[in-house]
C-alpha atoms as a PDB file:
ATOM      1  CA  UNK A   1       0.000   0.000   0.000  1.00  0.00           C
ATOM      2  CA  UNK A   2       1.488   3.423  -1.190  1.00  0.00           C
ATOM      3  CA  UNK A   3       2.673   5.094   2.350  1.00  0.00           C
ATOM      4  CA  UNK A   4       2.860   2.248   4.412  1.00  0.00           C
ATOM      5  CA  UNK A   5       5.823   0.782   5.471  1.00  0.00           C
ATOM      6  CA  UNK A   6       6.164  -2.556   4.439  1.00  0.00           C
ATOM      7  CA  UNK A   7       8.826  -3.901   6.886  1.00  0.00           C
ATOM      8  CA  UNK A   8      11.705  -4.245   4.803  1.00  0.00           C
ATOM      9  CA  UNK A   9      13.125  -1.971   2.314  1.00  0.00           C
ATOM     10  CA  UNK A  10      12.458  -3.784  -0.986  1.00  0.00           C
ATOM     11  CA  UNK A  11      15.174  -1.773  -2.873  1.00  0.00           C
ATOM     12  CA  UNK A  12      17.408  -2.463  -0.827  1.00  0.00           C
ATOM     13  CA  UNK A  13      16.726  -6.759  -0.548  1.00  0.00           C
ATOM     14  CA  UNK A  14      16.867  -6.705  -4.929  1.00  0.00           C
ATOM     15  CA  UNK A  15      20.210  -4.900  -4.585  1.00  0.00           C
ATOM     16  CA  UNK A  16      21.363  -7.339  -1.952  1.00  0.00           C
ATOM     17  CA  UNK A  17      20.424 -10.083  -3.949  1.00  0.00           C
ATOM     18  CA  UNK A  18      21.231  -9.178  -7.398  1.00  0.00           C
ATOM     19  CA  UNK A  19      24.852  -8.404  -6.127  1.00  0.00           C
ATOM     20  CA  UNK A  20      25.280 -11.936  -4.124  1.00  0.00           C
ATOM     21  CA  UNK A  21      24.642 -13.343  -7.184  1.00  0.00           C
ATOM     22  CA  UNK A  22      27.088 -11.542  -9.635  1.00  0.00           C
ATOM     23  CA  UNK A  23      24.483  -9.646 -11.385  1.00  0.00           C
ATOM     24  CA  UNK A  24      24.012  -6.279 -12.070  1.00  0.00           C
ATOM     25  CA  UNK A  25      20.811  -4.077 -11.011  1.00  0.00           C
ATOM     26  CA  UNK A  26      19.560  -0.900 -12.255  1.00  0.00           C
ATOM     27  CA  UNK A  27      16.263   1.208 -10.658  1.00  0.00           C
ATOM     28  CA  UNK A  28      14.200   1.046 -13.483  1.00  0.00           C
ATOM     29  CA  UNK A  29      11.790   4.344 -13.733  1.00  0.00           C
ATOM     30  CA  UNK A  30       9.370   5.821 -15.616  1.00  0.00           C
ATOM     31  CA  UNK A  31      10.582   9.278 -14.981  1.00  0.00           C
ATOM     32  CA  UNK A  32       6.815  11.512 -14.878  1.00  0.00           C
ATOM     33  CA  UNK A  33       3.577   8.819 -15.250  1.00  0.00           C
ATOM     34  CA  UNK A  34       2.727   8.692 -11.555  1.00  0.00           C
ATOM     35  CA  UNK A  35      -0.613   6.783 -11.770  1.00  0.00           C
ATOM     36  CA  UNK A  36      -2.638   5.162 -14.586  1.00  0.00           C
ATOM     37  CA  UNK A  37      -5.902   4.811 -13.159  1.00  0.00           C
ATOM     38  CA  UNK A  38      -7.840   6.626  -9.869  1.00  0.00           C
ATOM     39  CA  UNK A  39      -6.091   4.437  -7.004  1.00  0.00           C
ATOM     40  CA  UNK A  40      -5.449   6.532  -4.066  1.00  0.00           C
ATOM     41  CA  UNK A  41      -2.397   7.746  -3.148  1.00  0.00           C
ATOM     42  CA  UNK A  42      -0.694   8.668  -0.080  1.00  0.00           C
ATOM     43  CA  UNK A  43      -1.298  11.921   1.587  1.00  0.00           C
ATOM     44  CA  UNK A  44       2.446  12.587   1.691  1.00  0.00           C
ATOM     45  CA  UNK A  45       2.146  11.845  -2.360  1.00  0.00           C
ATOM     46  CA  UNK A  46       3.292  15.390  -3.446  1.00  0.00           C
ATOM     47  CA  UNK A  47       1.200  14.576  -7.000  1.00  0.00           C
ATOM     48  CA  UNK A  48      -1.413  14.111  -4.734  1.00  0.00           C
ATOM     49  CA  UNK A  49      -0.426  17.513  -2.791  1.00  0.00           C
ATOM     50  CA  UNK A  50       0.041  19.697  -6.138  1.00  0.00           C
ATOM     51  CA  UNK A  51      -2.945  18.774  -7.711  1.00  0.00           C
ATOM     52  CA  UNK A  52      -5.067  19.476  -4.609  1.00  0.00           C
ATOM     53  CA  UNK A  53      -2.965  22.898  -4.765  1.00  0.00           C
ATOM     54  CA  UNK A  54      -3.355  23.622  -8.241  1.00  0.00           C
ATOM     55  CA  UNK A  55       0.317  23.417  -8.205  1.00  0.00           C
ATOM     56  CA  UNK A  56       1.206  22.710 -12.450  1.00  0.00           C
ATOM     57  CA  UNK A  57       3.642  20.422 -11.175  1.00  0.00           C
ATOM     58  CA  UNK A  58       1.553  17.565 -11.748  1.00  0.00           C
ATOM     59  CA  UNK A  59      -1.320  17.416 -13.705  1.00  0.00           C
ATOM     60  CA  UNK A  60      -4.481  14.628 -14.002  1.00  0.00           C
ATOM     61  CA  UNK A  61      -5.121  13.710 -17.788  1.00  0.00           C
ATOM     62  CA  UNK A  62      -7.086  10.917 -18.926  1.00  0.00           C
ATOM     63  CA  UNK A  63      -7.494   9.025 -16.319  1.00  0.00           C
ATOM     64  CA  UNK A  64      -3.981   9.242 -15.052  1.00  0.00           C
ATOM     65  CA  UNK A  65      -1.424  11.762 -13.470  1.00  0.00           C
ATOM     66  CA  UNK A  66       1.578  12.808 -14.297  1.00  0.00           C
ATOM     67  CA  UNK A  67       4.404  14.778 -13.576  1.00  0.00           C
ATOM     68  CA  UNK A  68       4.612  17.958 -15.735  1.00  0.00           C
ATOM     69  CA  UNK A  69       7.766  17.850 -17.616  1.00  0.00           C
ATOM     70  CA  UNK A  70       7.308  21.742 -17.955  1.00  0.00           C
ATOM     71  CA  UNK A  71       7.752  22.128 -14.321  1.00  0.00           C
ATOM     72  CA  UNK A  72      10.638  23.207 -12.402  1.00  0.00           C
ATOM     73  CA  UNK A  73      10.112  22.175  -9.448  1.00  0.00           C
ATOM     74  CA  UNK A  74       8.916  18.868 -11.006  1.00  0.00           C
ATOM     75  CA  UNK A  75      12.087  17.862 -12.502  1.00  0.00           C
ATOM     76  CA  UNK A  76      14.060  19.031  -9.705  1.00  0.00           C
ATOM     77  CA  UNK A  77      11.829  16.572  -7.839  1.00  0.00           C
ATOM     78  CA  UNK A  78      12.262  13.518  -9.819  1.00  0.00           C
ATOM     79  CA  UNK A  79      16.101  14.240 -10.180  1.00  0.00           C
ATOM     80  CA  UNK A  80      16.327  14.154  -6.100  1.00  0.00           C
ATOM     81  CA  UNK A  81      14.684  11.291  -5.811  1.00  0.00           C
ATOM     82  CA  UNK A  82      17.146   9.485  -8.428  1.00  0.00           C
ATOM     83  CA  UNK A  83      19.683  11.210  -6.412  1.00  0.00           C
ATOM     84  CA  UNK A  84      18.545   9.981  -3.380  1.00  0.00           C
ATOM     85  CA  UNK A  85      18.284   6.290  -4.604  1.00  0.00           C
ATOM     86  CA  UNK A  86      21.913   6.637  -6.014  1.00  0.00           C
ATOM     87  CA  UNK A  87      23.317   7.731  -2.595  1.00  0.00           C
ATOM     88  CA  UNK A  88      22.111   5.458  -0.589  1.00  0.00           C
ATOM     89  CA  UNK A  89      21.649   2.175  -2.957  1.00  0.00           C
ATOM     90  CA  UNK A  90      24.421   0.293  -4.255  1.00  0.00           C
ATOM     91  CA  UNK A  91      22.634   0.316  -8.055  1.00  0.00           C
ATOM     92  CA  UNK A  92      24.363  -0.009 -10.639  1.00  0.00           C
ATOM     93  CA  UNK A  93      22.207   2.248 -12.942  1.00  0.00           C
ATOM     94  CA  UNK A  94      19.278   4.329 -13.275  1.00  0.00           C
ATOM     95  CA  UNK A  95      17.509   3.235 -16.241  1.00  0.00           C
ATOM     96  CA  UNK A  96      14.621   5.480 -17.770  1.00  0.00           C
ATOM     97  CA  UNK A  97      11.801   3.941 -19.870  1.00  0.00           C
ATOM     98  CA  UNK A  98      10.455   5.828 -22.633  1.00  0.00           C
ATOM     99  CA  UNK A  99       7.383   7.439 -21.052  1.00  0.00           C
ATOM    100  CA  UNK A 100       8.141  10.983 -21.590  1.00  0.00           C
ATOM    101  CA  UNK A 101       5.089  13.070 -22.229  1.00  0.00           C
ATOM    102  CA  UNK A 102       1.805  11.233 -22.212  1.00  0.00           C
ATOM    103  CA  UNK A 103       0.422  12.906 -24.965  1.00  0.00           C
ATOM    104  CA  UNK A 104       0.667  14.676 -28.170  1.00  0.00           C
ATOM    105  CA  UNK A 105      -2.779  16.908 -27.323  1.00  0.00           C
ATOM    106  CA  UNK A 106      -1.179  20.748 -26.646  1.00  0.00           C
ATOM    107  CA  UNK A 107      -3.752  21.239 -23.948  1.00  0.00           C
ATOM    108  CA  UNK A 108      -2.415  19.192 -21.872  1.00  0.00           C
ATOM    109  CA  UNK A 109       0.664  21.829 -20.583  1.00  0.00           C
ATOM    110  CA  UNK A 110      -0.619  24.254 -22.275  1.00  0.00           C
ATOM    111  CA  UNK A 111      -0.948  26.363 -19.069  1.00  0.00           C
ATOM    112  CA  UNK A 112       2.518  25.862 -18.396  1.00  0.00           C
ATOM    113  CA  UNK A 113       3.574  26.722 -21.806  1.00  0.00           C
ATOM    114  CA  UNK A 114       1.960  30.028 -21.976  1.00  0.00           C
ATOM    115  CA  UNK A 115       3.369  30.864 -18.337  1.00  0.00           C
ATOM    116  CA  UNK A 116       6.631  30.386 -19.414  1.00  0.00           C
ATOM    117  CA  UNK A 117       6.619  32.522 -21.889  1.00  0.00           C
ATOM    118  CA  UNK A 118       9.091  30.480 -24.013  1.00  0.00           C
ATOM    119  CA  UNK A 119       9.538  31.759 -27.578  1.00  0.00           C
ATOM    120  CA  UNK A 120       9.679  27.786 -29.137  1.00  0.00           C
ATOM    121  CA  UNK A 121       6.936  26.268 -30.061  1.00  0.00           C
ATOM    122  CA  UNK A 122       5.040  24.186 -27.475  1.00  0.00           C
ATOM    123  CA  UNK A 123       6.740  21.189 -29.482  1.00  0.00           C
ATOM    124  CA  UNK A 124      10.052  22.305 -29.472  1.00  0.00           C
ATOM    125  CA  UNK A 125       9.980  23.517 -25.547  1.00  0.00           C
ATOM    126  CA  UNK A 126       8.757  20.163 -24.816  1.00  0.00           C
ATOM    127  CA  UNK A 127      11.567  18.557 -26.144  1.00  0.00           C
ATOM    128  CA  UNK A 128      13.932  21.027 -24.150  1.00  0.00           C
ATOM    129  CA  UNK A 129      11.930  20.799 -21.190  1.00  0.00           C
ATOM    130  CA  UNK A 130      12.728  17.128 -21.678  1.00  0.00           C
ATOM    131  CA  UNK A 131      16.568  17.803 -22.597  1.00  0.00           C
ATOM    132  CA  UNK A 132      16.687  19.420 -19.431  1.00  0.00           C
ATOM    133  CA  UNK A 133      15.675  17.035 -17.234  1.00  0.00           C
ATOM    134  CA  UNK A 134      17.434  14.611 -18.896  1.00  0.00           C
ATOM    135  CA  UNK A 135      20.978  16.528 -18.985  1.00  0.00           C
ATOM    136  CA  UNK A 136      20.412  17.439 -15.256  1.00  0.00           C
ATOM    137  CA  UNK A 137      19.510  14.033 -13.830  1.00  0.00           C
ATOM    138  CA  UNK A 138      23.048  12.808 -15.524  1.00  0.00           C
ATOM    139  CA  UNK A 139      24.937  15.545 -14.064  1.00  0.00           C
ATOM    140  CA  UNK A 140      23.200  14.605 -10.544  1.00  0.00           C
ATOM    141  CA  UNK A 141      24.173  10.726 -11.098  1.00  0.00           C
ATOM    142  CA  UNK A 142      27.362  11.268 -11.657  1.00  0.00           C
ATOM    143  CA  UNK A 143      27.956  14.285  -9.223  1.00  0.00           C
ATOM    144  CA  UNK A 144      27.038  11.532  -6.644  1.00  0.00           C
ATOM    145  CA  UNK A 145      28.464   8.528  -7.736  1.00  0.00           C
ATOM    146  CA  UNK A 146      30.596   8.814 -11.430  1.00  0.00           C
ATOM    147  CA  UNK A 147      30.150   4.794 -11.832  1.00  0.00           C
ATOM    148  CA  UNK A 148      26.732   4.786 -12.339  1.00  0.00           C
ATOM    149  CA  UNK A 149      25.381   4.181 -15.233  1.00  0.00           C
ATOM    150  CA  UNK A 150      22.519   6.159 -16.406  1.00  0.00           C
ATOM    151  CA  UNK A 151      20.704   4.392 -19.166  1.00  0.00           C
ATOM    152  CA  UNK A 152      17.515   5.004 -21.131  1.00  0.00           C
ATOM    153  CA  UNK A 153      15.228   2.387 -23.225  1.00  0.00           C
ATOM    154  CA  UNK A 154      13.244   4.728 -25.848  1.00  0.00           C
ATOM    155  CA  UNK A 155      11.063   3.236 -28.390  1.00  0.00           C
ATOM    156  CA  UNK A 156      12.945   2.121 -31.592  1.00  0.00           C
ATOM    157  CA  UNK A 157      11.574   4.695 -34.045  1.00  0.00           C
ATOM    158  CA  UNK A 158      13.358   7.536 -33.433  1.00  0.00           C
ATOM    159  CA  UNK A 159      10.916   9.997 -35.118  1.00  0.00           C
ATOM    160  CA  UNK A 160       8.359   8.546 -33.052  1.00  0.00           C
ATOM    161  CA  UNK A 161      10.219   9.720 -29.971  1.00  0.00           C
ATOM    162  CA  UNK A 162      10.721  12.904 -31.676  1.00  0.00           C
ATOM    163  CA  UNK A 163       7.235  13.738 -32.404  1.00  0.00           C
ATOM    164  CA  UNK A 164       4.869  11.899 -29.952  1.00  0.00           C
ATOM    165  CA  UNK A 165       7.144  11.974 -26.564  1.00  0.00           C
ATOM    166  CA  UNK A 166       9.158  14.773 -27.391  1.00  0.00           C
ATOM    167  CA  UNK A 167      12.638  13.030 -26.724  1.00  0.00           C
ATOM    168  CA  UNK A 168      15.016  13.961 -28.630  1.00  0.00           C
ATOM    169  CA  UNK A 169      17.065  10.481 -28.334  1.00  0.00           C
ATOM    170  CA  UNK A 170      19.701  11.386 -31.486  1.00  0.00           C
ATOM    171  CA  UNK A 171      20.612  14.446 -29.811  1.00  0.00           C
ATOM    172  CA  UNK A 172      21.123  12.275 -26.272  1.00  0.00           C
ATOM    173  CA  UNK A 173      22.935   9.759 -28.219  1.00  0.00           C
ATOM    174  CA  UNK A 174      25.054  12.467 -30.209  1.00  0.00           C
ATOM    175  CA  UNK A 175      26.072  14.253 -27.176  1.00  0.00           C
ATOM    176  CA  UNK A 176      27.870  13.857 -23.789  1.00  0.00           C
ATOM    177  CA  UNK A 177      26.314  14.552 -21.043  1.00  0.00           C
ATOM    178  CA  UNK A 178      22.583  13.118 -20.952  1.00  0.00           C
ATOM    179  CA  UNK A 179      23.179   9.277 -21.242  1.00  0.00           C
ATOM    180  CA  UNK A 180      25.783   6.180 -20.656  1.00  0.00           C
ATOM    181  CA  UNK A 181      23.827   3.672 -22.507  1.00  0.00           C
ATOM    182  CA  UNK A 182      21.024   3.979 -25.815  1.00  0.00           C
ATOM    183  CA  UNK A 183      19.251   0.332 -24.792  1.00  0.00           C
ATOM    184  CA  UNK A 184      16.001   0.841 -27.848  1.00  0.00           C
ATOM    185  CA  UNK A 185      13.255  -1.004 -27.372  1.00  0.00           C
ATOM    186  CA  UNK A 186      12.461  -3.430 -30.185  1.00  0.00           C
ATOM    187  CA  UNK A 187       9.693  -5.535 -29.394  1.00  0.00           C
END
């Protein structure tokens, strides 16, 4: 149950293990998709807290809720809590799935967007909203610890990733300083 101690920290037991065994072990995340469905969450959930403060940094769409990729203070939120697993877990990697944004529909930042002020196109500050986050978790990871590996699993059609999640995986994979390892998906 979300909030409630379970008695033993699960992280920690799947490190313990993985490592007595000679494997590896990453912290696989989906860096902003919070929930799909209306489970509730935990009062100290701070989706839970900026959406009953109509805080932007997390927003309800279809069903689900997400972090806002356009916000600050919700980037700066998932990158602590990567740092946070990276100090005090022995992983080996942090290992993003390809669930940037959840849609292509405009409205759904489209507050954010016009707060900003940006001068890009929603599109195009999407994808930097998403370079951002990207390039600052990596500096973060390896701030803390320089041997982890930070590793991301995007869809295999690039353009895809381009257009509909607003990733801009060539650019990661062209330049330092946002990835260690391009793992596609191809399934």
């Amino acid at each position: 149950e979300e909030g409630r101690d379970p008695g033993y920290d699960p992280l920690e037991l799947m490190v313990s293990l993985a490592h007595e065994r000679g494997l590896r072990i990453e912290a696989w995340i989906n860096p902003y998709r919070v929930r799909l469905d209306d489970k509730p969450m935990s009062p100290d959930n701070q989706a839970k807290k900026w959406l009953a403060s109509g805080n932007d940094g997390a927003l309800a769409w279809n069903g689900g809720v997400y972090y806002n990729p356009g916000s600050a203070a919700a980037r700066e939120l998932i990158v602590n809590g990567v740092r946070e697993i990276v100090e005090n877990y022995d992983v080996d990697g942090i290992h993003f799935d390809d669930y940037f944004y959840p849609t292509t529909d405009l409205t759904f930042d489209a507050a954010t967007y016009q707060a900003s002020g940006s001068s890009l196109t929603q599109a195009d500050w999407r994808r930097e909203n998403v370079n951002t986050f990207m390039s600052g978790l990596y500096a973060a990871v390896k701030a803390t610890d320089p041997s982890v590996q930070v590793v991301v699993s995007p869809g295999g059609d690039i353009v895809r990733n381009y257009e509909t999640l607003y990733a801009d995986v060539a650019r990661w994979a062209r330049e330092p300083g946002f990835l260690d390892v391009l793992m596609p998906q191809l399934y």
